[in-house]
C-alpha atoms as a PDB file:
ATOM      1  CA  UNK A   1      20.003 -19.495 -16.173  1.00  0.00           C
ATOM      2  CA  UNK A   2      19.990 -22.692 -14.805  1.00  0.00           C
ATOM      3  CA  UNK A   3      18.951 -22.750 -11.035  1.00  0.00           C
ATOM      4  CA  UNK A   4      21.029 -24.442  -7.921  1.00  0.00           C
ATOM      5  CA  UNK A   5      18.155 -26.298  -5.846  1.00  0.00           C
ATOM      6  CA  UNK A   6      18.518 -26.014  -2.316  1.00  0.00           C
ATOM      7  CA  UNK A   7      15.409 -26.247  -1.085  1.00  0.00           C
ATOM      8  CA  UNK A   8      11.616 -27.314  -2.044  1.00  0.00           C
ATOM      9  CA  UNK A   9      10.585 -23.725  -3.498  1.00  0.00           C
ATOM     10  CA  UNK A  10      13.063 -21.731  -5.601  1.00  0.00           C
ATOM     11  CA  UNK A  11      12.773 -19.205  -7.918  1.00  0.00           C
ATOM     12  CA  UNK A  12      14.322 -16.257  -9.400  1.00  0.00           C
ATOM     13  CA  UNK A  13      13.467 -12.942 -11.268  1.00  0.00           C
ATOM     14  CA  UNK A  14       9.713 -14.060 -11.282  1.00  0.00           C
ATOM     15  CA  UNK A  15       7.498 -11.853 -12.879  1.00  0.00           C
ATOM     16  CA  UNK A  16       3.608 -11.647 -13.709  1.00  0.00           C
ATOM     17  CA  UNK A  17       1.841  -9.107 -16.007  1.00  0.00           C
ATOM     18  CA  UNK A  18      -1.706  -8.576 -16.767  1.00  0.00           C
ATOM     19  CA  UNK A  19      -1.390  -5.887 -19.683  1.00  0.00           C
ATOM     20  CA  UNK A  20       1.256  -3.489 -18.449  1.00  0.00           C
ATOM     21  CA  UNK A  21       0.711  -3.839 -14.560  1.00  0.00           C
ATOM     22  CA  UNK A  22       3.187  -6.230 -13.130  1.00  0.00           C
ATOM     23  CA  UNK A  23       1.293  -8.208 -10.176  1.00  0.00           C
ATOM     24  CA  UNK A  24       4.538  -9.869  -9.566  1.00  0.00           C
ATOM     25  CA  UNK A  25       7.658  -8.018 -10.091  1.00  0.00           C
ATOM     26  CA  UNK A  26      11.483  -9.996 -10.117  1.00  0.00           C
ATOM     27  CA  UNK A  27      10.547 -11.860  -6.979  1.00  0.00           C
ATOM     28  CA  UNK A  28      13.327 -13.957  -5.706  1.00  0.00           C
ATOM     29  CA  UNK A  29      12.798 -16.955  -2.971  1.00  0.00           C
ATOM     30  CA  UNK A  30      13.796 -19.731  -1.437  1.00  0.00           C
ATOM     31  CA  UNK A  31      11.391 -22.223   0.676  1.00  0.00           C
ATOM     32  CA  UNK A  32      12.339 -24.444   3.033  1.00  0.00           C
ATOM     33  CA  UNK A  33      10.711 -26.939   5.331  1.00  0.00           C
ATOM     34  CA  UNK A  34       8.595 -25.398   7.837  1.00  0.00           C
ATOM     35  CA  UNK A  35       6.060 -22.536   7.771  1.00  0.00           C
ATOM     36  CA  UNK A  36       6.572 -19.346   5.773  1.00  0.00           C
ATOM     37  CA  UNK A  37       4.101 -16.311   6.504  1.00  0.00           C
ATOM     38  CA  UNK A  38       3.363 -14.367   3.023  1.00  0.00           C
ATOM     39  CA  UNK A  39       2.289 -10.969   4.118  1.00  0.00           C
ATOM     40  CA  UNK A  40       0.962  -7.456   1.716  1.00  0.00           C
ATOM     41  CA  UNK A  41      -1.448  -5.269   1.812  1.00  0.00           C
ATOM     42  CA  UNK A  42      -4.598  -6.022  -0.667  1.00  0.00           C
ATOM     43  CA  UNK A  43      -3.245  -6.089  -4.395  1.00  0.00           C
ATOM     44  CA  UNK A  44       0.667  -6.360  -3.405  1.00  0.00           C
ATOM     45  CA  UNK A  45       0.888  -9.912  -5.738  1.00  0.00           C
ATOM     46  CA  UNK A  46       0.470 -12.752  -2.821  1.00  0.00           C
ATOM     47  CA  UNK A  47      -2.362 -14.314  -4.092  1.00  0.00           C
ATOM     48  CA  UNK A  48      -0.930 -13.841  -7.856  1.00  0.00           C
ATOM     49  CA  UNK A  49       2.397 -15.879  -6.125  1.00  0.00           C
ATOM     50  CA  UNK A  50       0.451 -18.201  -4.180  1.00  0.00           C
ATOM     51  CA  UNK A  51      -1.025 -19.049  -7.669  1.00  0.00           C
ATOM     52  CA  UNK A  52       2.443 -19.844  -9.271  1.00  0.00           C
ATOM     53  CA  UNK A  53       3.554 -21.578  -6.368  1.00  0.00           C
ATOM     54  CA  UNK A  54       0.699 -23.604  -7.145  1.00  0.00           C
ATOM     55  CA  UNK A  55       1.196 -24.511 -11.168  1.00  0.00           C
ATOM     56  CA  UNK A  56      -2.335 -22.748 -11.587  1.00  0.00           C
ATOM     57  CA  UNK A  57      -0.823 -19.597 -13.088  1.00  0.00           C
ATOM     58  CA  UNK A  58       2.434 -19.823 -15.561  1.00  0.00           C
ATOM     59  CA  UNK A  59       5.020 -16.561 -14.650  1.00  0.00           C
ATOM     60  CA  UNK A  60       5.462 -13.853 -17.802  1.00  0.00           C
ATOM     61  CA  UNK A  61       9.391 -14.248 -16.878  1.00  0.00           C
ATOM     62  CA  UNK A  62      11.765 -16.062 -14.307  1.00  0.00           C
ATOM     63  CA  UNK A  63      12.270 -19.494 -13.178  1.00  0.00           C
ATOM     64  CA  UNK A  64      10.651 -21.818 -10.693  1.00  0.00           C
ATOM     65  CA  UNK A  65      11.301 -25.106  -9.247  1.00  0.00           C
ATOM     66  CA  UNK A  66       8.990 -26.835  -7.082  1.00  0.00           C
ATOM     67  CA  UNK A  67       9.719 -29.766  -5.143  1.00  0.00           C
ATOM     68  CA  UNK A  68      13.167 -30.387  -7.602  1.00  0.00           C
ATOM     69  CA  UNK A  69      11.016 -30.041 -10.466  1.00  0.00           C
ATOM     70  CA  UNK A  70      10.152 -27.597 -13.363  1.00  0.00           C
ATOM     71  CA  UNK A  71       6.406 -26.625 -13.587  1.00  0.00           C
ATOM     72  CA  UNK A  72       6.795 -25.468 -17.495  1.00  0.00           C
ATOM     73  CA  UNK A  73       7.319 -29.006 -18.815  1.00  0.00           C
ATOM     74  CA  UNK A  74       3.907 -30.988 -18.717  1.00  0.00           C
ATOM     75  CA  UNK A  75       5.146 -34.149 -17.144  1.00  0.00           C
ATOM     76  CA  UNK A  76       7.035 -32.386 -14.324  1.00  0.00           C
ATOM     77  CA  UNK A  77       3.991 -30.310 -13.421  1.00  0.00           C
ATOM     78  CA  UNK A  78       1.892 -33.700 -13.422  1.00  0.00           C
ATOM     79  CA  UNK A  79       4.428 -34.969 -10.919  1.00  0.00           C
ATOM     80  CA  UNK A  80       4.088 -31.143  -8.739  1.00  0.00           C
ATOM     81  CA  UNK A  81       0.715 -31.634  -8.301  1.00  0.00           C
ATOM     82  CA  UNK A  82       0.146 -34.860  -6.917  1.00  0.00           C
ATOM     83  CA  UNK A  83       3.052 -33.981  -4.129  1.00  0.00           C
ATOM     84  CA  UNK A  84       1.076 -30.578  -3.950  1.00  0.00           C
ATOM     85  CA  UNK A  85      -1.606 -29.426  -1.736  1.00  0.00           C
ATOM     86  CA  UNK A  86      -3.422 -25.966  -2.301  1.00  0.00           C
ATOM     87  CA  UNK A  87      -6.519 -24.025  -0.893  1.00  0.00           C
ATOM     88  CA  UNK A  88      -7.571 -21.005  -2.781  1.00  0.00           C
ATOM     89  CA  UNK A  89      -8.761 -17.841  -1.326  1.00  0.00           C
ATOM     90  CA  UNK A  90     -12.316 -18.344  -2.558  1.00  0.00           C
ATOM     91  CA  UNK A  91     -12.624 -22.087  -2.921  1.00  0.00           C
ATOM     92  CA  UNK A  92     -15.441 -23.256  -4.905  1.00  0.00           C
ATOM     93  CA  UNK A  93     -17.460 -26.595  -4.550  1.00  0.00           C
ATOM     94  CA  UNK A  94     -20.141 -28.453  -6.032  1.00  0.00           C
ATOM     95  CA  UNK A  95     -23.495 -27.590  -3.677  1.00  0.00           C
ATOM     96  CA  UNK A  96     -25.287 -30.669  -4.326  1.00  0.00           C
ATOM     97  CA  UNK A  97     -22.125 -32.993  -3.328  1.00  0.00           C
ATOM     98  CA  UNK A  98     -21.728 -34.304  -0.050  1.00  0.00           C
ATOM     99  CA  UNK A  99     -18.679 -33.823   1.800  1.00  0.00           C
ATOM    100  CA  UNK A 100     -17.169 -37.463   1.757  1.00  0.00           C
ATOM    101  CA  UNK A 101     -18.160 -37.130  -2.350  1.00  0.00           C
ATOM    102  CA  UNK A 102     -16.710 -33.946  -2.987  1.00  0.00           C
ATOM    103  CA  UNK A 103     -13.766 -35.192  -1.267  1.00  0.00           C
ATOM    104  CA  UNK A 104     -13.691 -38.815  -3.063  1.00  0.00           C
ATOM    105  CA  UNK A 105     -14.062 -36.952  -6.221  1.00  0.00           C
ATOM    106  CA  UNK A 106     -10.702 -35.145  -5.526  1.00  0.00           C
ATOM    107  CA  UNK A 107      -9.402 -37.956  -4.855  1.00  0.00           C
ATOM    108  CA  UNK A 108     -10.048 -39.141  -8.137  1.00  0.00           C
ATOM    109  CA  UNK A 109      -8.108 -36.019  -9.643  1.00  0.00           C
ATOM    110  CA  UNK A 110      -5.460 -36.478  -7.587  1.00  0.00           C
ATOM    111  CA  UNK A 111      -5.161 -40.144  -8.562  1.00  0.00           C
ATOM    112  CA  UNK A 112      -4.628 -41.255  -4.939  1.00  0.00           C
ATOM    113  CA  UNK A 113      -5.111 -44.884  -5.790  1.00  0.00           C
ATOM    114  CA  UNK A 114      -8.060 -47.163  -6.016  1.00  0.00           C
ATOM    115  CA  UNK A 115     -11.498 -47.008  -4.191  1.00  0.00           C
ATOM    116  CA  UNK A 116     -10.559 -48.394  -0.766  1.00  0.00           C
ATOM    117  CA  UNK A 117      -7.464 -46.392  -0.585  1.00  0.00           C
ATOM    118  CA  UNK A 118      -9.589 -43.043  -1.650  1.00  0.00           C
ATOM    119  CA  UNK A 119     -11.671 -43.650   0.660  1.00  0.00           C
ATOM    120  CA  UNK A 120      -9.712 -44.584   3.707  1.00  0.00           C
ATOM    121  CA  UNK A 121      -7.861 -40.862   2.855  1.00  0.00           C
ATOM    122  CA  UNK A 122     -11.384 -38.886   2.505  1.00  0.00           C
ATOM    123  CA  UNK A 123     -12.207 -40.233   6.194  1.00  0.00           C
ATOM    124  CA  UNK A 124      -8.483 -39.330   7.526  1.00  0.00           C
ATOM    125  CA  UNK A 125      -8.806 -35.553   6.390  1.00  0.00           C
ATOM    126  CA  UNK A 126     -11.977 -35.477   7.619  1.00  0.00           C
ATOM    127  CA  UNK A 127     -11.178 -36.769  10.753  1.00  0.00           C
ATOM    128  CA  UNK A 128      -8.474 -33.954  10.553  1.00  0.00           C
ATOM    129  CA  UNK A 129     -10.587 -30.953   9.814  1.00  0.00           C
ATOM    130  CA  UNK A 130     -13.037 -32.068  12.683  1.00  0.00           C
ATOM    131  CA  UNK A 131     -16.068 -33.106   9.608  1.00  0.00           C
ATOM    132  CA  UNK A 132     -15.806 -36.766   9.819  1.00  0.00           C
ATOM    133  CA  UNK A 133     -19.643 -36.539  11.442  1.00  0.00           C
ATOM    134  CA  UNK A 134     -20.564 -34.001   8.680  1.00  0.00           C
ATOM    135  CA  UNK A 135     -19.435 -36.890   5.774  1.00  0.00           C
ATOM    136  CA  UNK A 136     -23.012 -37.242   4.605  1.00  0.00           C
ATOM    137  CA  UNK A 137     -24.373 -33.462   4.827  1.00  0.00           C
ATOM    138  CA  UNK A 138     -24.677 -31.736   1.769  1.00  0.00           C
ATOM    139  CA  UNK A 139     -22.300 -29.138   0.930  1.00  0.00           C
ATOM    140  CA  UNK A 140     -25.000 -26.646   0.714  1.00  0.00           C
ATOM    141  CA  UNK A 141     -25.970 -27.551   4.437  1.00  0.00           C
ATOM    142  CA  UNK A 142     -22.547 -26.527   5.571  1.00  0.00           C
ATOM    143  CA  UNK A 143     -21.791 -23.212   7.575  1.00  0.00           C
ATOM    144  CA  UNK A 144     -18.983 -21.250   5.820  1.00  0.00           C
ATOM    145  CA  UNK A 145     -16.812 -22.131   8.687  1.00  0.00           C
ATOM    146  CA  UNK A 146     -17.662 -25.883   7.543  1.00  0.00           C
ATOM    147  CA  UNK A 147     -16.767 -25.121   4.400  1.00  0.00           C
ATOM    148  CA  UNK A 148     -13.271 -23.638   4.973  1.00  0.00           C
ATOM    149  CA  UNK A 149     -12.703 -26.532   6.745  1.00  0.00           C
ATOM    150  CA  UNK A 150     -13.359 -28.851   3.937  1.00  0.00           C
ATOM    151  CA  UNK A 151     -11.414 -27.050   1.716  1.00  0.00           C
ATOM    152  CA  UNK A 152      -8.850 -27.311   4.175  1.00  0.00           C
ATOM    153  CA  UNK A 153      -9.000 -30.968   3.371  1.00  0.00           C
ATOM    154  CA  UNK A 154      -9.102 -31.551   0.043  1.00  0.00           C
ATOM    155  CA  UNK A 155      -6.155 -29.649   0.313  1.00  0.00           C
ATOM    156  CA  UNK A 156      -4.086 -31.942   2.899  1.00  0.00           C
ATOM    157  CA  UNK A 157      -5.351 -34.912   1.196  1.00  0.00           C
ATOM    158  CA  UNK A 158      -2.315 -37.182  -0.244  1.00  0.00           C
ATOM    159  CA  UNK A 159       0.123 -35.867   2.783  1.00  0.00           C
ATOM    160  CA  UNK A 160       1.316 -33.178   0.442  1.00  0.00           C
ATOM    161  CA  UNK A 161       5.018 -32.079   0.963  1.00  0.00           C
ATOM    162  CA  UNK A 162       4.212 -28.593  -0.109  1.00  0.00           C
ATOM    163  CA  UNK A 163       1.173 -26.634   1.180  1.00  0.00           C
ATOM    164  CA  UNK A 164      -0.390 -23.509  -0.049  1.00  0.00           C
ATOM    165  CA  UNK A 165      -3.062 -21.642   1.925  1.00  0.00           C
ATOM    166  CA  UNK A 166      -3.671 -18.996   0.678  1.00  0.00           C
ATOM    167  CA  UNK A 167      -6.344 -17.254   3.889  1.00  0.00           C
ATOM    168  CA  UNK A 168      -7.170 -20.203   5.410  1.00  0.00           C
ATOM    169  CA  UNK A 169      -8.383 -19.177   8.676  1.00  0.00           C
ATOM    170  CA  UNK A 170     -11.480 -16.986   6.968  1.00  0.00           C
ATOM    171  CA  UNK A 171     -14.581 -17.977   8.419  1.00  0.00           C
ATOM    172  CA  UNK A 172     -13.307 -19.992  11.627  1.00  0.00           C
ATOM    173  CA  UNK A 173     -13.872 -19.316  15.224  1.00  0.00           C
ATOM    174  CA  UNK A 174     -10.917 -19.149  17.466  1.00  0.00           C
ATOM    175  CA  UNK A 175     -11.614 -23.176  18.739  1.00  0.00           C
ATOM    176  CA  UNK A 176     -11.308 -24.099  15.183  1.00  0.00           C
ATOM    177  CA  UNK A 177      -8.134 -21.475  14.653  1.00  0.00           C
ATOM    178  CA  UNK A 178      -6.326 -23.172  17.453  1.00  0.00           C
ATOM    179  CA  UNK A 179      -7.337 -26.441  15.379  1.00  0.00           C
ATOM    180  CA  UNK A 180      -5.939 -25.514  12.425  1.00  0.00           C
ATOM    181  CA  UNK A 181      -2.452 -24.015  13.919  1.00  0.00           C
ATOM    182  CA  UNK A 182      -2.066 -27.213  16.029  1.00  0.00           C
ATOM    183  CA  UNK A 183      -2.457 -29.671  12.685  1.00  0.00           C
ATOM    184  CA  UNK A 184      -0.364 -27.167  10.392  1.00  0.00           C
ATOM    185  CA  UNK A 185       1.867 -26.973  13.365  1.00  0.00           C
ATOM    186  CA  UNK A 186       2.389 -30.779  12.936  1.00  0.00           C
ATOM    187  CA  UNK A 187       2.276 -30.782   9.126  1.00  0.00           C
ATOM    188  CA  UNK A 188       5.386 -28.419   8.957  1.00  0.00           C
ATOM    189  CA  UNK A 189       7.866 -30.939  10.620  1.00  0.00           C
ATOM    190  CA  UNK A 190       7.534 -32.834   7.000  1.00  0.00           C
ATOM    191  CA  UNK A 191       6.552 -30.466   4.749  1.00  0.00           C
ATOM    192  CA  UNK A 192       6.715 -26.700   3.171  1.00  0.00           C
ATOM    193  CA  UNK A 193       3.716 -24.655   4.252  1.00  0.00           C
ATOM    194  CA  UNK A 194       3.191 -21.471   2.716  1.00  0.00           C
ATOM    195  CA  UNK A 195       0.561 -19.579   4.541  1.00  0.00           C
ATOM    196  CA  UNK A 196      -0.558 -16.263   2.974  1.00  0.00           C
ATOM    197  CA  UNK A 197      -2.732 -14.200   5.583  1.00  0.00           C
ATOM    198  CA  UNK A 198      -3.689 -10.957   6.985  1.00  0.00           C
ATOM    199  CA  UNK A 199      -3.851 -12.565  10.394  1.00  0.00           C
ATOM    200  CA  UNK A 200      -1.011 -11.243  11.716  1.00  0.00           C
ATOM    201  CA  UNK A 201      -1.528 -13.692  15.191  1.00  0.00           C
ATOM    202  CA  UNK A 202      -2.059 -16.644  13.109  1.00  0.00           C
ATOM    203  CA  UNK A 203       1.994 -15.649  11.351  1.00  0.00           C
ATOM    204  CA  UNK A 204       2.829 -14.969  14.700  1.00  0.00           C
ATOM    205  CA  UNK A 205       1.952 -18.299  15.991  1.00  0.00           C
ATOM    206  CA  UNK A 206       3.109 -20.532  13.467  1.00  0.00           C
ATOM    207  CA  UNK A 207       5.761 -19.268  11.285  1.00  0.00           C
ATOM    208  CA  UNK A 208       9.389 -19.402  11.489  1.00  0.00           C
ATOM    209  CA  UNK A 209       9.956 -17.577   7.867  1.00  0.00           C
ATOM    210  CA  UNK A 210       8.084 -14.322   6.967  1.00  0.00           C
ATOM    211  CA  UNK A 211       7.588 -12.932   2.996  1.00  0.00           C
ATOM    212  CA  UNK A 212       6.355  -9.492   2.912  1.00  0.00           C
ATOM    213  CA  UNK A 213       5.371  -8.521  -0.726  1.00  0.00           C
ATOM    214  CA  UNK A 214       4.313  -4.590  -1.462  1.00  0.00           C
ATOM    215  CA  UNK A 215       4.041  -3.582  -5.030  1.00  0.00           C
ATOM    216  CA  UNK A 216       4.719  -7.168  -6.548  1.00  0.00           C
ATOM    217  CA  UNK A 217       8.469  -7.231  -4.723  1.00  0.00           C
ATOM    218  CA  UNK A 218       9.591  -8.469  -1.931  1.00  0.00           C
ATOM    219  CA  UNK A 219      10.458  -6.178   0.764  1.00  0.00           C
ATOM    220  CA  UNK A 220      11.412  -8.679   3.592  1.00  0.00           C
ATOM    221  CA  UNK A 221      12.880 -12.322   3.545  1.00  0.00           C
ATOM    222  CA  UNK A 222      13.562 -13.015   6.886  1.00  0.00           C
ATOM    223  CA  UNK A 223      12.825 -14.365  10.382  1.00  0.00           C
ATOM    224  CA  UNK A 224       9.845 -12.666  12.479  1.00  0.00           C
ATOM    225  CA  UNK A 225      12.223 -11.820  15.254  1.00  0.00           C
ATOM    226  CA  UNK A 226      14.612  -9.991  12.350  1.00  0.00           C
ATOM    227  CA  UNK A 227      11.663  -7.884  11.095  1.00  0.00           C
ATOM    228  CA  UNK A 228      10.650  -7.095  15.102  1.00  0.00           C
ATOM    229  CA  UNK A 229      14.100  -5.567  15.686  1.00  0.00           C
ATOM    230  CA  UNK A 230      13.973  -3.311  12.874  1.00  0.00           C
ATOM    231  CA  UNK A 231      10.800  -2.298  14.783  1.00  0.00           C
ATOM    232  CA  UNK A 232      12.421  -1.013  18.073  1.00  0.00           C
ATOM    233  CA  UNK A 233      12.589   2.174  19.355  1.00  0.00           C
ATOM    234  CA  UNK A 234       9.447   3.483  16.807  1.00  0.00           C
ATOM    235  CA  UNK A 235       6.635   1.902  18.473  1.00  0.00           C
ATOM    236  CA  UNK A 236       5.706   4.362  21.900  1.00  0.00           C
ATOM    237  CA  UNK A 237       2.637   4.436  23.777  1.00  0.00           C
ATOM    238  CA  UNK A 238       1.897   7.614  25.705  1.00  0.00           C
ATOM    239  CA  UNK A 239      -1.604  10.488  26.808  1.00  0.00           C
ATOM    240  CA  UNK A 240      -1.991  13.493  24.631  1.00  0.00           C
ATOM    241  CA  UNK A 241      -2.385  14.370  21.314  1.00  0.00           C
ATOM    242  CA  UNK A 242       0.066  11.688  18.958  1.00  0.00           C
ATOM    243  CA  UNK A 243      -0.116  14.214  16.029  1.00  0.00           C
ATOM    244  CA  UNK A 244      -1.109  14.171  11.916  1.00  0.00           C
ATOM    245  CA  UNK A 245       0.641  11.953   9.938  1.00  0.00           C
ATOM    246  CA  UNK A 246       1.504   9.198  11.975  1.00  0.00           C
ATOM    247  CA  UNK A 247       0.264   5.323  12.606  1.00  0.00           C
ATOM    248  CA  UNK A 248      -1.462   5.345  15.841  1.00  0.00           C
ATOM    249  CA  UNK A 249      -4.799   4.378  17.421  1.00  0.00           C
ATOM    250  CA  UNK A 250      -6.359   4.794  21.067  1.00  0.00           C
ATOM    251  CA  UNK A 251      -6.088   1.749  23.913  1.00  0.00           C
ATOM    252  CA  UNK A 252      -8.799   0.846  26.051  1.00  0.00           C
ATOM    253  CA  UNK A 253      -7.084   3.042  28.624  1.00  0.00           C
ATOM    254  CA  UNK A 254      -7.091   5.996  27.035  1.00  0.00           C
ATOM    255  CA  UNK A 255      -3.776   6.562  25.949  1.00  0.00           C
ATOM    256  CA  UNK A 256      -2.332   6.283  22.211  1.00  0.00           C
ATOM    257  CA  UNK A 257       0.070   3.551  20.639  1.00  0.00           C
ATOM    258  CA  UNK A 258       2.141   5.189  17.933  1.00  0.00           C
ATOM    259  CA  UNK A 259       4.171   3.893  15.212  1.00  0.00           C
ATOM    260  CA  UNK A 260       7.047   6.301  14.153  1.00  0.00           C
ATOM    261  CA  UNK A 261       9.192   5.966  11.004  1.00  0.00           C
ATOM    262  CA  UNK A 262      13.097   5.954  11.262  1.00  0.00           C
ATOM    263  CA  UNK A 263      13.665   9.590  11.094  1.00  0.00           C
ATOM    264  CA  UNK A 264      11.763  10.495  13.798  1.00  0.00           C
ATOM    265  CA  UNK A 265      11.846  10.237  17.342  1.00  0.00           C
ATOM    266  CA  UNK A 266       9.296  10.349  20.241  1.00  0.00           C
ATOM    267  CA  UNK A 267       5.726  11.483  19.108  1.00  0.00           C
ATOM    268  CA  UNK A 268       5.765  13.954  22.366  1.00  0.00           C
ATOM    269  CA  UNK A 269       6.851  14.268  25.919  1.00  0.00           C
ATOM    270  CA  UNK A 270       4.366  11.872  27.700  1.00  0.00           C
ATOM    271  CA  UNK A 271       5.037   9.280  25.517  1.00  0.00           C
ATOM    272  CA  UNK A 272       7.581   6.367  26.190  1.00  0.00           C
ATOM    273  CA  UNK A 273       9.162   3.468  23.966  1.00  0.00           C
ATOM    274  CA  UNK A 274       7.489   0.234  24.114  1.00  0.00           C
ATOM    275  CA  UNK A 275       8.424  -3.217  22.960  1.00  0.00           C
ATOM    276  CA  UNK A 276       7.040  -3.723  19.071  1.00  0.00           C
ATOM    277  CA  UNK A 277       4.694  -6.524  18.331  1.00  0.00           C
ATOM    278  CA  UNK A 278       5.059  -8.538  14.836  1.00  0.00           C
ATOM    279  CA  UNK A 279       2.040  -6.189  13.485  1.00  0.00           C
ATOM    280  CA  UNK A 280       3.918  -2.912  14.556  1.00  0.00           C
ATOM    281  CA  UNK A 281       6.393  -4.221  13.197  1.00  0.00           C
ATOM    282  CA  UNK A 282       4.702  -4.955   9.724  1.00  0.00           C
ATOM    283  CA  UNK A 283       3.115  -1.797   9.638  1.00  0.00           C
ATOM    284  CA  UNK A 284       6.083   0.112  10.000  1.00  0.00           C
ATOM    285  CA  UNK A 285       7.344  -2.059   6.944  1.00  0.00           C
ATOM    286  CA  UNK A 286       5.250  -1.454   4.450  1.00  0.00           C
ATOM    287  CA  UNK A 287       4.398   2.697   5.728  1.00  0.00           C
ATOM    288  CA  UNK A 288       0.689   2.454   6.817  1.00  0.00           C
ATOM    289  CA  UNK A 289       0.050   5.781   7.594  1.00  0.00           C
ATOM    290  CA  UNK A 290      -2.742   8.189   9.196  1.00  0.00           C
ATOM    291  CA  UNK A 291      -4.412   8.653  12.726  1.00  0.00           C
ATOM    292  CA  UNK A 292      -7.286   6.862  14.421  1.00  0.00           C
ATOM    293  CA  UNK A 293     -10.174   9.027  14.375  1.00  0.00           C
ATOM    294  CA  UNK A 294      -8.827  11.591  11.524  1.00  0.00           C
END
C-alpha cells in the first residue's frame, strides 16, 4: 500500500507484538501541526506508539511516514531523527556529566554543527527549561524536577518539527507546569507535538487533537470538545447513595459526582445533570468503573 501524505505523522494498520500480545493493534493516524493529547489507561500501547513515532521501535506490520519520510530505510530514518525531538518516559543520563555536557554531548549525536554552534544551542534550551544557572551542576546534584527539565531539553534541542513527550510533566511543580505549557504552547505554532499523559489538565490546556488508545486501538480521533459532547447528559452530581457499579466519588461538599454509561439515566432522584469535564468525559470513554469508598 503506498500511503497519500497529508500531514507530518501518518500511518496505517500499525501493529506491535511482543510474543502473541499485540501492544499496538491496526492503529490508524494522522498528525498535524499543533498539539495532539495521547491518552490510555496503563498498558493500552501509548508508550509502545510514542516509541514508533520515535524510530526507536520498528512496527511488526503497517506503514509509517514521519515528516514525508519512511523510517524502515536507513537513510530516511537518519534524516527523521535529526528533524526529531523525543523525551522518554524514564529518561536516563550520565550522573557524573554536567548539564551543559550532557547536553553538548547530544549535540554531538544529533550532529547540530560544529563547537560554537553546539554550544550556542545547549545555552538556548537551557535558557528554555529555566537551567541555564544549573549549566555547571552535576547531574547527580539535580532534583528530579531538574532533571525532567533537562530532558525536556535535550529533547527541543535542534528546533525539532516533530515532538514526542511521552509524560513530561512528571516531577514538576505547577510554576514549572505553567512553564512548560507556555513554551510547548509556542513550539506548536511550527511544529507537531505529541504529548502522551495522564494529566488530563495538562491535555486540557494545550491540545487541540486528542488520541485515546485502550487495548492497543484507537478508540477516539477527535477534537476535545467532540469527545466532551459525547459526555453530556451522563455526568450528574447529587446527595444520597449513587449506587454499585457506577463511576463516582464524594465532593468536598458532601454530595456525589457520578458518571453514568449511555443506557442509563439519572443515578437517583436528588441528583441533577451537570456539565462534563474532559476527564468525565475520558472516563466514560474508556468504562472506568466502581464507587469511591467500595
Amino acid at each position: 500500500m503506498s500511503l497519500t501524505l497529508t500531514g507530518p505523522v501518518r500511518l496505517r494498520g500499525v501493529t506491535r507484538r511482543y510474543g502473541t500480545r499485540a501492544a499496538l493493534d491496526g492503529v490508524d493516524l494522522d498528525l498535524r501541526p499543533g498539539v495532539t493529547g495521547l491518552l490510555g489507561r496503563n498498558g493500552a500501547g501509548k508508550t509502545t506508539l510514542m516509541r514508533c513515532l520515535a524510530t526507536d521501535l520498528d512496527p511488526t506490520s503497517g506503514e509509517v511516514r514521519l515528516l514525508g519520510r519512511d523510517p524502515g530505510r536507513t537513510s530516511e530514518r537518519t534524516e527523521i531523527r535529526r528533524r526529531l525531538g523525543y523525551l522518554p518516559q524514564n529518561p536516563d543520563f550520565y550522573p557524573h556529566f554536567t548539564a551543559f555536557a550532557l547536553l553538548d554531548y547530544m549535540a554531538v549525536l544529533k550532529e547540530l554543527g560544529g563547537r560554537r554552534a553546539r554550544h550556542d544551542e545547549v545555552r538556548r534550551v537551557l535558557r528554555q527549561v529555566g537551567l541555564y544557572d544549573r549549566r555547571h551542576s552535576r547531574v547527580r546534584r539535580l532534583s528530579g524536577g531538574m532533571r525532567q527539565r533537562l530532558a525536556l531539553a535535550s529533547a527541543l534541542m535542534g528546533d525539532p518539527d516533530l515532538l514526542l513527550l511521552d509524560e513530561p510533566t512528571v516531577g514538576l511543580d505547577p510554576e514549572q507546569r505553567i512553564r512548560f505549557r507556555n513554551l510547548v504552547s509556542h513550539l506548536a505554532t511550527r511544529s507537531t507535538v505529541v504529548l502522551s499523559t495522564h494529566q488530563i489538565e495538562d491535555v486540557a490546556a494545550l491540545c487541540g487533537h486528542i488520541v485515546c488508545l485502550d487495548g492497543g486501538r484507537v478508540v477516539f480521533d477527535g477534537a476535545p470538545g467532540d469527545l466532551v459532547d459525547r459526555a453530556r447528559g451522563h455526568v450528574w452530581e447529587g446527595t444520597g447513595d449513587p449506587g454499585t457499579g457506577l463511576t463516582s466519588w464524594r465532593l468536598p461538599d458532601g454530595r456525589h459526582r457520578v458518571l453514568t454509561p449511555e443506557t442509563a439515566g439519572a443515578p437517583g432522584p436528588s441528583f441533577t445533570a451537570v456539565e462534563p469535564t474532559l476527564e468525565d468525559a475520558y472516563l466514560l470513554l474508556i468504562g472506568v468503573s466502581g464507587t469511591e469508598g467500595r
